[in-house]
Structure formats: C-alpha cells, structure tokens
N, C-alpha and C. Protein backbone atom coordinates (compact mmCIF):
# COMPACT_ATOMS: atom_id res chain seq x y z
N UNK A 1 -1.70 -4.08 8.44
CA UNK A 1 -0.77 -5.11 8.03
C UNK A 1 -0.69 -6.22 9.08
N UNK A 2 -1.01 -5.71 10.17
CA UNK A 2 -0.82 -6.80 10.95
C UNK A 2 -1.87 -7.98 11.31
N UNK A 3 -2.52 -7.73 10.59
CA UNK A 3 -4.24 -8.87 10.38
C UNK A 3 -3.63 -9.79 9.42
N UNK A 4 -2.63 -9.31 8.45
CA UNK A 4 -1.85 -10.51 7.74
C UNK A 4 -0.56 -10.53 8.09
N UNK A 5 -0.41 -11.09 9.12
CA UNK A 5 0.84 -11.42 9.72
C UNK A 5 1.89 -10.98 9.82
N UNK A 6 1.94 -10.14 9.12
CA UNK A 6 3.31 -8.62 8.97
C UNK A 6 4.34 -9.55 8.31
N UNK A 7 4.43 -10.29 7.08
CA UNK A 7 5.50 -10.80 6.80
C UNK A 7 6.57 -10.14 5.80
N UNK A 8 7.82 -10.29 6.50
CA UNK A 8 8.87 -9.46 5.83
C UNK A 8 9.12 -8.97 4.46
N UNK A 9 8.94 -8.13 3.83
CA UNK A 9 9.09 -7.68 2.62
C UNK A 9 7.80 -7.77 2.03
N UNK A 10 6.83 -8.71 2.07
CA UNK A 10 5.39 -8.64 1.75
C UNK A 10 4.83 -7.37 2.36
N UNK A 11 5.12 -7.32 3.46
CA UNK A 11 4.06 -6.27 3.80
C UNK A 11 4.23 -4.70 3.01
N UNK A 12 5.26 -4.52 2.53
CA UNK A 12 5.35 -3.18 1.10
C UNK A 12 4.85 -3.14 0.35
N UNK A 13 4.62 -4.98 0.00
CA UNK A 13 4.04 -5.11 -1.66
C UNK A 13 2.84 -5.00 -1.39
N UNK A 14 2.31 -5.05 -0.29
CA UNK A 14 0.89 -5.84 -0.16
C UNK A 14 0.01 -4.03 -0.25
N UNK A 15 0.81 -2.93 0.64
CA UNK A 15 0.75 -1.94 1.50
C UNK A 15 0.40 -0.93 -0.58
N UNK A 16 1.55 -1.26 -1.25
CA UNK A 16 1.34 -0.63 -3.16
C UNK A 16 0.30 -1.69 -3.56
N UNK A 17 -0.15 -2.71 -3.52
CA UNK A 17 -0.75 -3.70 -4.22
C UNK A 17 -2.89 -3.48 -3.53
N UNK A 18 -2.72 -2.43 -2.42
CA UNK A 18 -4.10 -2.26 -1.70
C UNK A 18 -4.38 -0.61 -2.84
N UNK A 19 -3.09 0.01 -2.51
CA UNK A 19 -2.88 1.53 -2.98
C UNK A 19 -3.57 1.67 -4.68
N UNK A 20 -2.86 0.73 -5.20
CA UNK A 20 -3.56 0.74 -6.66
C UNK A 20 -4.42 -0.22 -6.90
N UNK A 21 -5.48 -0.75 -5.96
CA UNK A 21 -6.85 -1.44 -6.15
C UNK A 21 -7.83 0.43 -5.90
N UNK A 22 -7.10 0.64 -4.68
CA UNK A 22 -8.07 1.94 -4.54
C UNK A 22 -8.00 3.25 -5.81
N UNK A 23 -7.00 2.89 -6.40
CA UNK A 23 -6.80 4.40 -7.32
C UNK A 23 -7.43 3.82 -8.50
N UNK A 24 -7.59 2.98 -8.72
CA UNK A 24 -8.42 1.85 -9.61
C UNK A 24 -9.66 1.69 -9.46
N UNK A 25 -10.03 1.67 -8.35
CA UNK A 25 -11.33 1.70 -8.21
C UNK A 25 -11.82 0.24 -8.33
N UNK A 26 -11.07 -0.32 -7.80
CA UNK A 26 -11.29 -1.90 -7.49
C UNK A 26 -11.07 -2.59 -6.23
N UNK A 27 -11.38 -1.52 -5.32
CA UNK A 27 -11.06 -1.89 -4.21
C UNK A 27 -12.67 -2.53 -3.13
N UNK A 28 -13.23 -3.35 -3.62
CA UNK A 28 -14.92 -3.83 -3.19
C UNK A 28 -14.75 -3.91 -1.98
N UNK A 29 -15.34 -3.50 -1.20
CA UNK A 29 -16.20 -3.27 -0.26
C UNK A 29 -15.12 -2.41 1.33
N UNK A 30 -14.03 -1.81 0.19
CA UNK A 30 -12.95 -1.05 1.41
C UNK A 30 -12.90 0.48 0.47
N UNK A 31 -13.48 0.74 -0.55
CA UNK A 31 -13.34 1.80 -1.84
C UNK A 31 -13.57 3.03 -1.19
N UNK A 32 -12.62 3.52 -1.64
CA UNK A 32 -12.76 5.13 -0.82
C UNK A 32 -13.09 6.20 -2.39
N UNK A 33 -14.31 6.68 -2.05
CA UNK A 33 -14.96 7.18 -3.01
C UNK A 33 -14.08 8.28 -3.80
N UNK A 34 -13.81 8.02 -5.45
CA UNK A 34 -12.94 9.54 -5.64
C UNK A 34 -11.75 8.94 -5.65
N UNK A 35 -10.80 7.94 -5.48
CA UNK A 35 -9.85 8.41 -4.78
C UNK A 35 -8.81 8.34 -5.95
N UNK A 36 -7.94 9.24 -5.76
CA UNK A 36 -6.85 9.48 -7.15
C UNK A 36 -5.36 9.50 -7.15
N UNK A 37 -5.10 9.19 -5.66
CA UNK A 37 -3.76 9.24 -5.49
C UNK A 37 -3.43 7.90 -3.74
N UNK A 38 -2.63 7.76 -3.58
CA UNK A 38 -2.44 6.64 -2.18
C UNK A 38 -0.99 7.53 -2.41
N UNK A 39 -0.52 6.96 -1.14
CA UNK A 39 0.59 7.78 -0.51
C UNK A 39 0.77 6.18 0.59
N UNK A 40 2.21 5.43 0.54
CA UNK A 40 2.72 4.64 1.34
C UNK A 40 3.83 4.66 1.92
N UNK A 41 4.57 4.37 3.51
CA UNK A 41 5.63 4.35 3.58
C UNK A 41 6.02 3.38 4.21
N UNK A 42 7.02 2.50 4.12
CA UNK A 42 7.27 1.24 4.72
C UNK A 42 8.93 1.41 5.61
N UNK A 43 9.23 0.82 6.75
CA UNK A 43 10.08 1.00 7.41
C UNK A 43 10.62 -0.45 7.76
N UNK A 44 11.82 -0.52 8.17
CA UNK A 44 12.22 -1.96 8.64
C UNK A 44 13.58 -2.40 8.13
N UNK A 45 13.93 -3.40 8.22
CA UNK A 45 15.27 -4.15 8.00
C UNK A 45 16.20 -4.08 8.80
N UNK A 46 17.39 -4.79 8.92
CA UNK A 46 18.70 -4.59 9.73
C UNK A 46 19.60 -3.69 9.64
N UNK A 47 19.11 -2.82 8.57
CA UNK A 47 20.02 -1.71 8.50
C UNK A 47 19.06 -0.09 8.47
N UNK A 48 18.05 -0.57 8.73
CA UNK A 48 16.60 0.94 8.92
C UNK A 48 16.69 1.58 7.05
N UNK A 49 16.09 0.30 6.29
CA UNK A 49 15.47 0.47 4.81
C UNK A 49 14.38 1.53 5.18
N UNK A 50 14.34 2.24 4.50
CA UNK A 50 12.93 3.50 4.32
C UNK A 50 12.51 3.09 2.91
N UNK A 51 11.19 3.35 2.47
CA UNK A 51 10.50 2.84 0.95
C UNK A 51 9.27 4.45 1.26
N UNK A 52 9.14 5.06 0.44
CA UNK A 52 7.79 5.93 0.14
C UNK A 52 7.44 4.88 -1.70
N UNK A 53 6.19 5.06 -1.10
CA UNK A 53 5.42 4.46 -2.70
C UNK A 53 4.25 5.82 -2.66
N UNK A 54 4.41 5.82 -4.10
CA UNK A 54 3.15 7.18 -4.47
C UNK A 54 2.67 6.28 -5.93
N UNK A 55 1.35 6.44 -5.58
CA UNK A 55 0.39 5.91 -6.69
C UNK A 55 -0.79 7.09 -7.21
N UNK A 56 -0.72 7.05 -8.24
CA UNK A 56 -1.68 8.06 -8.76
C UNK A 56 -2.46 7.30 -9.68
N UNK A 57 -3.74 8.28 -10.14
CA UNK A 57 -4.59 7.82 -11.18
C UNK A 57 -4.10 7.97 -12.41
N UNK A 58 -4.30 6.72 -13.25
CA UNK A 58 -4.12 6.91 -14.91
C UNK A 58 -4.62 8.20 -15.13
C-alpha cells in the first residue's frame, strides 16, 4: 500500500479491490495461480477502526 501513497480510507478499498481481481483471476501479471479465497485486514483511524474483508470464489 505504500507504493500508492497510503491514502486514508482508499487504502481498504484498494487492499478488497486487488483481493477480488485475484479470486477472479484477473489479476495480469501479479496472479497467484488457483487462487480461491483473499483474506484482508485494515487498521487505522482516530479511534483504532479494525475492518477484516474475506473474498471468496463464485
């Protein structure tokens, strides 16, 4: 995340929005062979927000 600037609240969406290119199988030239599930967790805010994202295959 931090190659794109770590910007606030983007970086969750961005972190589910990589997760289901890979469970999709649309992830060119980062594709992790097989893959059927992503697992994300995002931390941060002024009050310590926690986020888990779980993505699975259709």
């Amino acid at each position: 995340m931090k190659s794109f600037g770590h910007p606030i609240a983007a970086s969750g969406v961005r972190m589910v929005a990589e997760l289901t290119k890979q469970v999709l199988g649309k992830a060119e030239g980062l594709q992790v062979k097989d893959a059927e599930a992503g697992f994300a967790h995002n931390l941060g805010g002024p009050y310590s927000v926690a986020t888990v994202a779980i993505v699975l295959k259709p």
